[in-house]
C-alpha atoms as a PDB file:
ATOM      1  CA  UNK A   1      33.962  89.873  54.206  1.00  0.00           C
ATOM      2  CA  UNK A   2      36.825  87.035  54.201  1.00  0.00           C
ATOM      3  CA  UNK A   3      35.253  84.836  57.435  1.00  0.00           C
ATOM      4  CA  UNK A   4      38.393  83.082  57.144  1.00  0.00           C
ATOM      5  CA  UNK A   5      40.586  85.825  58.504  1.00  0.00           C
ATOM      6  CA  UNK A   6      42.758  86.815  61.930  1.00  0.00           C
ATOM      7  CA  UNK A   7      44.133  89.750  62.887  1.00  0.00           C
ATOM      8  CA  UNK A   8      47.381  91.091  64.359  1.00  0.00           C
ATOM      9  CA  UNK A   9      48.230  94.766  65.217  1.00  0.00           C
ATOM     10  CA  UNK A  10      51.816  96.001  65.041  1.00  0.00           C
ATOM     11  CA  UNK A  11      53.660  97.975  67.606  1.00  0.00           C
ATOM     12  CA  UNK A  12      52.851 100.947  65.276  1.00  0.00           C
ATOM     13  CA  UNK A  13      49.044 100.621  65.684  1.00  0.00           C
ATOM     14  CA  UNK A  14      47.805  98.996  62.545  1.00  0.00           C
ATOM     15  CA  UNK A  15      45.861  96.260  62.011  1.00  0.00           C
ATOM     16  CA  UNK A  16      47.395  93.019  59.643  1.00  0.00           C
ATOM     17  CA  UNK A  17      45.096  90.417  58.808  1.00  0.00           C
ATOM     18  CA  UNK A  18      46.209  87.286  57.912  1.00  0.00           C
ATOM     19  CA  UNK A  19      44.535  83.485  57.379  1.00  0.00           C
ATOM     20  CA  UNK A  20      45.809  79.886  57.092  1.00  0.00           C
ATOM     21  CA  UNK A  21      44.937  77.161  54.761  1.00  0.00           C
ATOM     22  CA  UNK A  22      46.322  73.595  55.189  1.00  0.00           C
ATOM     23  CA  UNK A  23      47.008  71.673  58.342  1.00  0.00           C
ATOM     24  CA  UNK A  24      48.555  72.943  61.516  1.00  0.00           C
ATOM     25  CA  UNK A  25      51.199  70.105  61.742  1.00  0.00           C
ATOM     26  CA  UNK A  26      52.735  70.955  58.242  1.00  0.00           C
ATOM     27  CA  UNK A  27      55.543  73.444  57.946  1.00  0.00           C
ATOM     28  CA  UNK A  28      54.558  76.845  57.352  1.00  0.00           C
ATOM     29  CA  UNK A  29      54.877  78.592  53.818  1.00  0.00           C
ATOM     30  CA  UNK A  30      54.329  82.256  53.961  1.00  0.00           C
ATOM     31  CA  UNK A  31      52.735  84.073  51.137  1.00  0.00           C
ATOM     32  CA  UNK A  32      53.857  88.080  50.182  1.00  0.00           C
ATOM     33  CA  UNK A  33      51.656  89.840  47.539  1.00  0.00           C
ATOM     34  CA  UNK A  34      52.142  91.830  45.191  1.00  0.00           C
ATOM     35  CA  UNK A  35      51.410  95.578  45.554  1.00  0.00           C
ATOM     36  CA  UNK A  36      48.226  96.042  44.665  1.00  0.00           C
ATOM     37  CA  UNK A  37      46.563  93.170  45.495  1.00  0.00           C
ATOM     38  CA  UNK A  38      45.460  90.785  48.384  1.00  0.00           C
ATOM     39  CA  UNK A  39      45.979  87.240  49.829  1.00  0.00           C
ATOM     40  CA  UNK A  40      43.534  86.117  47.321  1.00  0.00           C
ATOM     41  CA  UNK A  41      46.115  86.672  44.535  1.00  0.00           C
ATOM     42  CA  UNK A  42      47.529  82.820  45.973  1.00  0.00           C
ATOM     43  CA  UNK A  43      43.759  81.279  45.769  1.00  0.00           C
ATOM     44  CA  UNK A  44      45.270  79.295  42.147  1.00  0.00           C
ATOM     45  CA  UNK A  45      48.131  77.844  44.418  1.00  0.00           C
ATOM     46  CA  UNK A  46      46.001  77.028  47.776  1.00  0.00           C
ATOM     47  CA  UNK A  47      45.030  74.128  46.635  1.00  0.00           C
ATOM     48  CA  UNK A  48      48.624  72.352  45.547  1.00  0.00           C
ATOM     49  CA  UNK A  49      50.426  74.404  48.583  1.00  0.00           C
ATOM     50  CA  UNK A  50      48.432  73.407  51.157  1.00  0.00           C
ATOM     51  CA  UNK A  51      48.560  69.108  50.226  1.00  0.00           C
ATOM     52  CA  UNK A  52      52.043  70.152  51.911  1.00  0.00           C
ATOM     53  CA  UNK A  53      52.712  73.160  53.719  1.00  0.00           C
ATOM     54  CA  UNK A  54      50.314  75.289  56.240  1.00  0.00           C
ATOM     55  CA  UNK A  55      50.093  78.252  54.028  1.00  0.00           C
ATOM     56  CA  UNK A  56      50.114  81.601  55.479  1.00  0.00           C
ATOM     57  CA  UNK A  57      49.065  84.788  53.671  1.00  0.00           C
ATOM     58  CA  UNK A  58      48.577  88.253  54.665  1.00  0.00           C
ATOM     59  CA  UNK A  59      47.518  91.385  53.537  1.00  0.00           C
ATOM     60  CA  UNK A  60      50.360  93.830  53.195  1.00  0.00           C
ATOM     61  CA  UNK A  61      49.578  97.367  55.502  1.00  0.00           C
ATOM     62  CA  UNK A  62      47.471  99.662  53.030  1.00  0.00           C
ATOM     63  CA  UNK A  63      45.989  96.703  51.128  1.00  0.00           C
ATOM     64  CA  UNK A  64      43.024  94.616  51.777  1.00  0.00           C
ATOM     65  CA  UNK A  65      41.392  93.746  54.771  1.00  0.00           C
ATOM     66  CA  UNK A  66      44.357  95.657  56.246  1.00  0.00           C
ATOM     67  CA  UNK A  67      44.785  99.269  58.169  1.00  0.00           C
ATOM     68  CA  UNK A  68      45.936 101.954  55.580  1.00  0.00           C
ATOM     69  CA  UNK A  69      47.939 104.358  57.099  1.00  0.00           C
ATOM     70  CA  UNK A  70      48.201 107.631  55.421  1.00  0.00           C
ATOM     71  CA  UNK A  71      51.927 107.559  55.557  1.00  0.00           C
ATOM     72  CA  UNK A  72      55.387 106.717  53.601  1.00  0.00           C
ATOM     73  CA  UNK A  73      55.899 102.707  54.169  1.00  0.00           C
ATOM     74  CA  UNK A  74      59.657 102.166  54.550  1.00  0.00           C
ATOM     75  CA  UNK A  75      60.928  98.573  53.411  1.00  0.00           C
ATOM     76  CA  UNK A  76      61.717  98.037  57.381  1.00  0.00           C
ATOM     77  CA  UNK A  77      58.560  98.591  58.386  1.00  0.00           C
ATOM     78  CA  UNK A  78      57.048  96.336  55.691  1.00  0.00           C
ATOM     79  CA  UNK A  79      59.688  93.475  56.964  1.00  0.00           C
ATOM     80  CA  UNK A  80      58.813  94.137  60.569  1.00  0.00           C
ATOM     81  CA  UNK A  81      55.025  93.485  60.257  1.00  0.00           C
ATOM     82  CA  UNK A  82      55.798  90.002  59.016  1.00  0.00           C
ATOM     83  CA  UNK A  83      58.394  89.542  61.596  1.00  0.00           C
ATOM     84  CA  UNK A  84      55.983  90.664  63.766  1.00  0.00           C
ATOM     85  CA  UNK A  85      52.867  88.535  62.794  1.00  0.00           C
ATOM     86  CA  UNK A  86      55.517  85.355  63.032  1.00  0.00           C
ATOM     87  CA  UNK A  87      55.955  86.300  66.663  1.00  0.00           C
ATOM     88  CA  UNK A  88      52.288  87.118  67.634  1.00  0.00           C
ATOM     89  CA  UNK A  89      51.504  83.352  65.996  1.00  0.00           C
ATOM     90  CA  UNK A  90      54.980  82.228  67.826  1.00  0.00           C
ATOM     91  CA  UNK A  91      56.080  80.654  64.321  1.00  0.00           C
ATOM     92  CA  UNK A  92      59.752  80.438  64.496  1.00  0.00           C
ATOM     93  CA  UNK A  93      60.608  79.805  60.722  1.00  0.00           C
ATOM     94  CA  UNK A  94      58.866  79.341  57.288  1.00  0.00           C
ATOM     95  CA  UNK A  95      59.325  79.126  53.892  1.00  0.00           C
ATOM     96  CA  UNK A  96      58.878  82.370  51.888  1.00  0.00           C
ATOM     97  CA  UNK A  97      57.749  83.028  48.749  1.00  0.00           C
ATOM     98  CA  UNK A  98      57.096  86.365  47.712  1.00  0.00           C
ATOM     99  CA  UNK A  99      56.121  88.648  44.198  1.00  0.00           C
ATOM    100  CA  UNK A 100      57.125  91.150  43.108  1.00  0.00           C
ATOM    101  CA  UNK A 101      56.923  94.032  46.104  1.00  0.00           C
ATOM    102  CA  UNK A 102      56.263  90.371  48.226  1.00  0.00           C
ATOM    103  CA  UNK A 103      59.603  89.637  47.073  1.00  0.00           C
ATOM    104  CA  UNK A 104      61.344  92.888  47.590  1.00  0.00           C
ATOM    105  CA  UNK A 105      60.185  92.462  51.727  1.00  0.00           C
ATOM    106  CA  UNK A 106      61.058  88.458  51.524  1.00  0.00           C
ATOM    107  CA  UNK A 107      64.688  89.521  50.185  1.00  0.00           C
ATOM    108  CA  UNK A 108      64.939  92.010  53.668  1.00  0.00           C
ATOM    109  CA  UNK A 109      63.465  89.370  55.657  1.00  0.00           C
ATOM    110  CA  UNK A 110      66.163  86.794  54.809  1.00  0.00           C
ATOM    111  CA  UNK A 111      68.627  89.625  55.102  1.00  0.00           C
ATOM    112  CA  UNK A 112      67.756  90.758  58.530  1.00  0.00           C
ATOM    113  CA  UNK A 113      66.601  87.756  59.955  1.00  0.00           C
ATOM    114  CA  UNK A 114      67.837  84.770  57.940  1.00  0.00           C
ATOM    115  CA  UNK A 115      67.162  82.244  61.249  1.00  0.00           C
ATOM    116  CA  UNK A 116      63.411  83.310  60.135  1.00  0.00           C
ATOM    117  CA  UNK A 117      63.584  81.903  56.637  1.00  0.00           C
ATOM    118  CA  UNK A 118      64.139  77.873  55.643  1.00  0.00           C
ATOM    119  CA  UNK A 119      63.747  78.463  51.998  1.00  0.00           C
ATOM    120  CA  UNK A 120      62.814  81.137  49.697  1.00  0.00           C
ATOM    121  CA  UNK A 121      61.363  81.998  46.364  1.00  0.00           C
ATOM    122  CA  UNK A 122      61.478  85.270  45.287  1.00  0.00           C
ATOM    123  CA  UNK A 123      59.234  85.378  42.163  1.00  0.00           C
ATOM    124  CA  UNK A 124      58.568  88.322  39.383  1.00  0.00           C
ATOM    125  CA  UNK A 125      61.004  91.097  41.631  1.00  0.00           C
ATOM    126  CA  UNK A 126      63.930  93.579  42.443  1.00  0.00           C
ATOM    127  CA  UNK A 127      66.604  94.141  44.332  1.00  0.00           C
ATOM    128  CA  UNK A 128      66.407  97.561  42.509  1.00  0.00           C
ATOM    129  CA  UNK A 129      63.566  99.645  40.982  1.00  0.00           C
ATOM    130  CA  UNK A 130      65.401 102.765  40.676  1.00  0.00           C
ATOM    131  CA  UNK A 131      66.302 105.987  39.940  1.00  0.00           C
ATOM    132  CA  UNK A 132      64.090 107.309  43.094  1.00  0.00           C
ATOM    133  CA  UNK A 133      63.308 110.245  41.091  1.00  0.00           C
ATOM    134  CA  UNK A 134      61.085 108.185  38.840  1.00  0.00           C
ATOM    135  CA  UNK A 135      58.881 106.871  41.119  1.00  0.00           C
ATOM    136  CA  UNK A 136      58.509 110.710  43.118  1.00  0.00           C
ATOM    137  CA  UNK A 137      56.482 111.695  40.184  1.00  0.00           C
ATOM    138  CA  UNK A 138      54.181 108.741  40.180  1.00  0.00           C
ATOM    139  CA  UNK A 139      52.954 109.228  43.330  1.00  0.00           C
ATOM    140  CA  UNK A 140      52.564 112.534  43.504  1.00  0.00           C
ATOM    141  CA  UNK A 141      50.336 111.960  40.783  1.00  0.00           C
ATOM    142  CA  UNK A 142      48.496 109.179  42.284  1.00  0.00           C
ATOM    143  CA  UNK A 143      47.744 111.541  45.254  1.00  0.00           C
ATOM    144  CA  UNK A 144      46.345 114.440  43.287  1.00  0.00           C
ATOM    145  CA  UNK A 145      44.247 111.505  41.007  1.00  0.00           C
ATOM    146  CA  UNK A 146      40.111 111.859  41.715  1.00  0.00           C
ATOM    147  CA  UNK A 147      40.403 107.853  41.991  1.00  0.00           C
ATOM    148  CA  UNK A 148      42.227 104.677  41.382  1.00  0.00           C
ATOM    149  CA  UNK A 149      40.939 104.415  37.687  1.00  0.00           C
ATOM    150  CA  UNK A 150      44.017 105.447  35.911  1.00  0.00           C
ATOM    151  CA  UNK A 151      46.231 103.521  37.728  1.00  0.00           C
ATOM    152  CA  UNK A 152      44.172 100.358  37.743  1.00  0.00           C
ATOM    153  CA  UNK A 153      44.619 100.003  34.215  1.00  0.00           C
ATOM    154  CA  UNK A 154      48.213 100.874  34.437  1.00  0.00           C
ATOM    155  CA  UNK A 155      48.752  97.949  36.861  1.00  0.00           C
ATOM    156  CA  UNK A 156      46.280  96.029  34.658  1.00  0.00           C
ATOM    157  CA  UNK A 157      48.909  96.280  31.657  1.00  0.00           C
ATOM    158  CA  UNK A 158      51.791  95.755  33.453  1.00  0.00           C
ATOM    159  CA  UNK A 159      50.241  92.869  34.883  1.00  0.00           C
ATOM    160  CA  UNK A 160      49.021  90.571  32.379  1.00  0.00           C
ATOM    161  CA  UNK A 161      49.454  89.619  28.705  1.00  0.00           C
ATOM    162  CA  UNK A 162      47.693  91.457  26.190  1.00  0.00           C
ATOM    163  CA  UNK A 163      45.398  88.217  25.172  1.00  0.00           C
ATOM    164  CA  UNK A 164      44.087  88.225  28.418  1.00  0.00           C
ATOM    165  CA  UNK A 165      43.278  91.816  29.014  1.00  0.00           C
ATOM    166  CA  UNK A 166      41.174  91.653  25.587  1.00  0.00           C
ATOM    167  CA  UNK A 167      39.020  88.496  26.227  1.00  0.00           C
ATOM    168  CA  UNK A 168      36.601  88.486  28.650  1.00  0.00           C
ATOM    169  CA  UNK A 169      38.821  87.177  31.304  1.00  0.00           C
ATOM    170  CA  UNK A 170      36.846  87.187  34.646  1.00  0.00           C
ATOM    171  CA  UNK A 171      40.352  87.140  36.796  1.00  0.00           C
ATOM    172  CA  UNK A 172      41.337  90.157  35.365  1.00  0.00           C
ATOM    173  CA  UNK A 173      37.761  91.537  36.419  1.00  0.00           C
ATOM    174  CA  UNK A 174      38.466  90.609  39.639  1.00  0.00           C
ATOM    175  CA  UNK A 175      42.028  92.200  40.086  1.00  0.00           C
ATOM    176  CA  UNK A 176      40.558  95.413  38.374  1.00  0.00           C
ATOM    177  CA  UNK A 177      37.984  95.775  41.004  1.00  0.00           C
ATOM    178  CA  UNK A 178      40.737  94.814  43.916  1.00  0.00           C
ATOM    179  CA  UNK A 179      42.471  97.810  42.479  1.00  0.00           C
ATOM    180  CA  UNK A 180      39.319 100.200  42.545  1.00  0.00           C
ATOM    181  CA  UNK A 181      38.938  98.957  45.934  1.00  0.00           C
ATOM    182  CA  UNK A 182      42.482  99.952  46.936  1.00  0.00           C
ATOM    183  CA  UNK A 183      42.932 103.092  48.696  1.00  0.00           C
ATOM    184  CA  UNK A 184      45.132 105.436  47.002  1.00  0.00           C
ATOM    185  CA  UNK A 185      47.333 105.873  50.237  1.00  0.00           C
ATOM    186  CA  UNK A 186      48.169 102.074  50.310  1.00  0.00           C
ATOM    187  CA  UNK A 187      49.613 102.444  46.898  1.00  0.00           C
ATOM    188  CA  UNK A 188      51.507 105.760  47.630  1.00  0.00           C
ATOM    189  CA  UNK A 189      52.857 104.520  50.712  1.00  0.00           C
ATOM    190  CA  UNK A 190      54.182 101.197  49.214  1.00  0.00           C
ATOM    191  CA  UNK A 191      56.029 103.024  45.986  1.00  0.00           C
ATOM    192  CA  UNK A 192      57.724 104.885  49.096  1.00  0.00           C
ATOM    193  CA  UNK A 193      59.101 101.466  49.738  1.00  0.00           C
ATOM    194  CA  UNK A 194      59.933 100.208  46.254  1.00  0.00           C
ATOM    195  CA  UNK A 195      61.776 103.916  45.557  1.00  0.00           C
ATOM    196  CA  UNK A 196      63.887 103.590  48.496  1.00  0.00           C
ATOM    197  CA  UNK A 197      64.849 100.009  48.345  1.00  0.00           C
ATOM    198  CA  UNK A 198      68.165  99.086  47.240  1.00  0.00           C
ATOM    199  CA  UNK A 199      68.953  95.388  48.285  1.00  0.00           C
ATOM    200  CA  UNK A 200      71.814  94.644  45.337  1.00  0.00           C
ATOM    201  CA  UNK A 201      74.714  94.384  47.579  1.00  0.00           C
ATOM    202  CA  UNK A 202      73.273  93.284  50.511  1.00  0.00           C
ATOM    203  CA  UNK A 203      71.334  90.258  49.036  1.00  0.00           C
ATOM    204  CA  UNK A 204      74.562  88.352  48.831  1.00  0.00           C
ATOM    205  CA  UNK A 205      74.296  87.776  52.487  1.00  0.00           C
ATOM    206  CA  UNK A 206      71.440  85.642  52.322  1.00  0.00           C
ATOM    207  CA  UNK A 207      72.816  82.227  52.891  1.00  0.00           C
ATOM    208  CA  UNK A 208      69.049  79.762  52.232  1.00  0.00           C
ATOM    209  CA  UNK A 209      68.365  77.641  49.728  1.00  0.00           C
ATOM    210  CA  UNK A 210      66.941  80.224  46.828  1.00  0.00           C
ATOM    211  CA  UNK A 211      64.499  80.199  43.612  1.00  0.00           C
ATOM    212  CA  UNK A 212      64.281  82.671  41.795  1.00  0.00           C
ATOM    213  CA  UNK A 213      61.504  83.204  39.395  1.00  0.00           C
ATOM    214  CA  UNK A 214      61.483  85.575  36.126  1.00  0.00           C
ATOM    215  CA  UNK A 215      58.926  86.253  33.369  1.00  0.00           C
ATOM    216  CA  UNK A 216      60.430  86.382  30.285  1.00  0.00           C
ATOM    217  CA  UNK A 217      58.073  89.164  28.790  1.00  0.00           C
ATOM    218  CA  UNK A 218      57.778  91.100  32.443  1.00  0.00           C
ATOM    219  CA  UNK A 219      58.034  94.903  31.694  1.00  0.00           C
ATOM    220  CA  UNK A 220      57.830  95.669  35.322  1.00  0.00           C
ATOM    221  CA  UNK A 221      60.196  93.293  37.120  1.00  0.00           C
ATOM    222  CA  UNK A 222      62.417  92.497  33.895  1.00  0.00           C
ATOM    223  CA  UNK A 223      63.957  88.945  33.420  1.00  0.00           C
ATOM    224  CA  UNK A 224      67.964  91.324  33.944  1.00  0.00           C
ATOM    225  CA  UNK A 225      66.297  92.222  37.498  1.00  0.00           C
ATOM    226  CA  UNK A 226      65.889  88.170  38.018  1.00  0.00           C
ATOM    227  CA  UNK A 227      68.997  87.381  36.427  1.00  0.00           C
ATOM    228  CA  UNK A 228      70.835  89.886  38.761  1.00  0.00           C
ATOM    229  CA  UNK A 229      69.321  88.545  41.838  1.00  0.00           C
ATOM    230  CA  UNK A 230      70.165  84.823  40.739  1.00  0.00           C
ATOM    231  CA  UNK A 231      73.341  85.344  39.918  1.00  0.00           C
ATOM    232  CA  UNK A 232      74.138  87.678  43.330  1.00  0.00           C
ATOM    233  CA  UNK A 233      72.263  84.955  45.961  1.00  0.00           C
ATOM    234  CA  UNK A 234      74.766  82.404  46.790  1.00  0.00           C
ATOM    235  CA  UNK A 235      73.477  78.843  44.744  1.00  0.00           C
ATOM    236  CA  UNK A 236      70.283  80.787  43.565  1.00  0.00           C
ATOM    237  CA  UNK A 237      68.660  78.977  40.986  1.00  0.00           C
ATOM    238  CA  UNK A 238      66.978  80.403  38.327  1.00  0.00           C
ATOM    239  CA  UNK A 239      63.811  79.642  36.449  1.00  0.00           C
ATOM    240  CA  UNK A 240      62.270  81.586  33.558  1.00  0.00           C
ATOM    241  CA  UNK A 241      58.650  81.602  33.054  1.00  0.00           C
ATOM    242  CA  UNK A 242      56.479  82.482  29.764  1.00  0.00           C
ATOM    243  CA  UNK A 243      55.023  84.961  31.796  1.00  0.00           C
ATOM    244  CA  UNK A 244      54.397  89.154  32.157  1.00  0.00           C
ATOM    245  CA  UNK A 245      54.230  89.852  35.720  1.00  0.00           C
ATOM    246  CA  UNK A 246      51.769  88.049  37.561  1.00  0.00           C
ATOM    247  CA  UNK A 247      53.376  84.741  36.685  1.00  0.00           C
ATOM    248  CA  UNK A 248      51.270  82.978  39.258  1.00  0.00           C
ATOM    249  CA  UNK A 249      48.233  84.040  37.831  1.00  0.00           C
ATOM    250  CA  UNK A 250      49.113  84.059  34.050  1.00  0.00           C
ATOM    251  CA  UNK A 251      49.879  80.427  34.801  1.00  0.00           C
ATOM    252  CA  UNK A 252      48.673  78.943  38.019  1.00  0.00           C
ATOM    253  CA  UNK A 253      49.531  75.152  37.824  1.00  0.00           C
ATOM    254  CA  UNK A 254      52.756  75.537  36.016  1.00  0.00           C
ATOM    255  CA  UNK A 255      53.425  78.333  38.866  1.00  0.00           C
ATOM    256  CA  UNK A 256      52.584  75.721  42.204  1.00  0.00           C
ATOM    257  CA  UNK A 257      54.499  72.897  40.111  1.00  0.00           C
ATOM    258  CA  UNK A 258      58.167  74.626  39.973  1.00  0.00           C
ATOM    259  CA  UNK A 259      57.313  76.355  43.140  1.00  0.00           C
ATOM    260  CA  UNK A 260      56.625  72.960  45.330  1.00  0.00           C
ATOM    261  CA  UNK A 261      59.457  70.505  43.040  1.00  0.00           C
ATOM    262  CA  UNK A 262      61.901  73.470  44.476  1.00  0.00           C
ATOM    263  CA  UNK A 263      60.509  73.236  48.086  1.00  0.00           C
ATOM    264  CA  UNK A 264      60.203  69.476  48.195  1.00  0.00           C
ATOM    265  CA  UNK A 265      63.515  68.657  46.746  1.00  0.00           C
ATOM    266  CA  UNK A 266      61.227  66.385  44.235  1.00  0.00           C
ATOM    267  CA  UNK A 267      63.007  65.719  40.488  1.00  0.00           C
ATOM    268  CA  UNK A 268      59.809  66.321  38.807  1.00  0.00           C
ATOM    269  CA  UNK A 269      59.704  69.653  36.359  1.00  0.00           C
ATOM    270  CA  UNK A 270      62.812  71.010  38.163  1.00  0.00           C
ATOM    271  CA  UNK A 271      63.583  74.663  38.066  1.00  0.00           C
ATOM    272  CA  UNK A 272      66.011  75.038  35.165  1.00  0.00           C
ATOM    273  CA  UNK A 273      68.813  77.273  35.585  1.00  0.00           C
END
């Protein structure tokens, strides 16, 4: 049990928890995971993030310490319970940074309510995962599956490079048995989200400073999908990392480095277009 944690409950009835790291007089950076995992997917980054911001991560609805409703999660609703947690903790705005589905919900957060958002990295994501079709046999199948075996290792390779999935690499241990942990309807629900979410036109609204993050060998969020989003953000940078998917894990210093010279304004290891 995380003793570090706090807890919020939506105006649908389920329960968000959430923790900060850093002190309270720093401005806020807001952490959204990837599906799949928890808020511990940022422990490599607390460290460097929190010398400067008051970091604030949550676990998405159907993952972690987190209520799983037994339901199809729409994008809004997975926007809402952040807008939601910033009002219970009467934070009026932060800086975002989000992977992968974390990005997908940061790009609707700064779309719906951009006088939320200061600055925002959207890191290893979409503004389109389509056709919807695809993703309707996926979770059928996840639903019908006697566990989350299967598609732990699926996310497993998807996730990380292949040296690290064949050396004894205790992080990857650790993300497998997150997965395992994961109930099936928390994944189901939040491939609901990623199949109906189409943010391509719509992103060109958002008007804050943007990074965007890609990994050149990602086979799930490809470096097109963070070209595309670069090059549709107004003054979107762009920064392409030697990375699968979990860029942040794959390579956690490098990660924090571009991540706080782009939120500091500093002219060290600048994110490259």
């Amino acid at each position: 049990m995380d003793s570090g944690l706090s807890y919020i409950t939506t105006g649908d009835g389920v329960r968000i928890a959430y923790r900060f790291d850093g002190r309270a007089e720093q401005p806020v950076l807001l952490l959204s995971n990837s599906i799949g995992t928890d808020l511990h997917m940022w422990d490599g980054q607390i460290s460097a993030f929190s010398k400067h911001f008051r970091v604030l991560r949550y676990d998405a609805r159907g993952h972690g310490a987190s209520g799983v409703p037994s339901a199809e999660y729409s994008l809004d609703r997975l926007g809402r319970d952040v807008l939601e947690l910033l009002d219970a903790l009467r934070i009026d705005e932060v800086n975002l940074l989000g992977l992968s589905l974390g990005g997908i919900v940061a790009q609707w957060i700064a779309i719906h309510a951009p006088h939320r958002i200061a600055s925002l990295v959207l890191s290893n994501t979409a503004a389109y995962l389509g056709p919807a079709d695809m993703w309707d046999r996926v979770i059928i199948d996840l639903l019908r599956a006697p566990d989350m075996v299967e598609t732990a290792e699926r996310f497993l390779k998807n996730w990380f490079p292949p040296r690290m999935l064949e050396e004894p690499a205790p992080i990857v241990n650790a993300f497998r048995q997150g997965l395992l942990a994961t109930r099936k309807e928390g994944i189901a629900g939040s491939w609901v989200a990623v199949r109906d979410a189409d943010l391509r036109r719509t992103i060109a609204l958002i008007d804050c400073p943007t990074l965007v993050i890609a990994g050149e060998n990602d086979t799930v969020t490809s470096l097109q999908h963070g070209k595309e989003i670069a090059s549709t953000i107004p003054r979107a940078r762009l920064h392409v990392m030697p990375a699968v998917h979990l860029s942040n894990i794959e390579h956690p210093d490098r990660f924090a480095d571009i991540v706080l010279a782009f939120l500091l304004g500093g002219t060290s290891r600048q994110p490259e277009e």
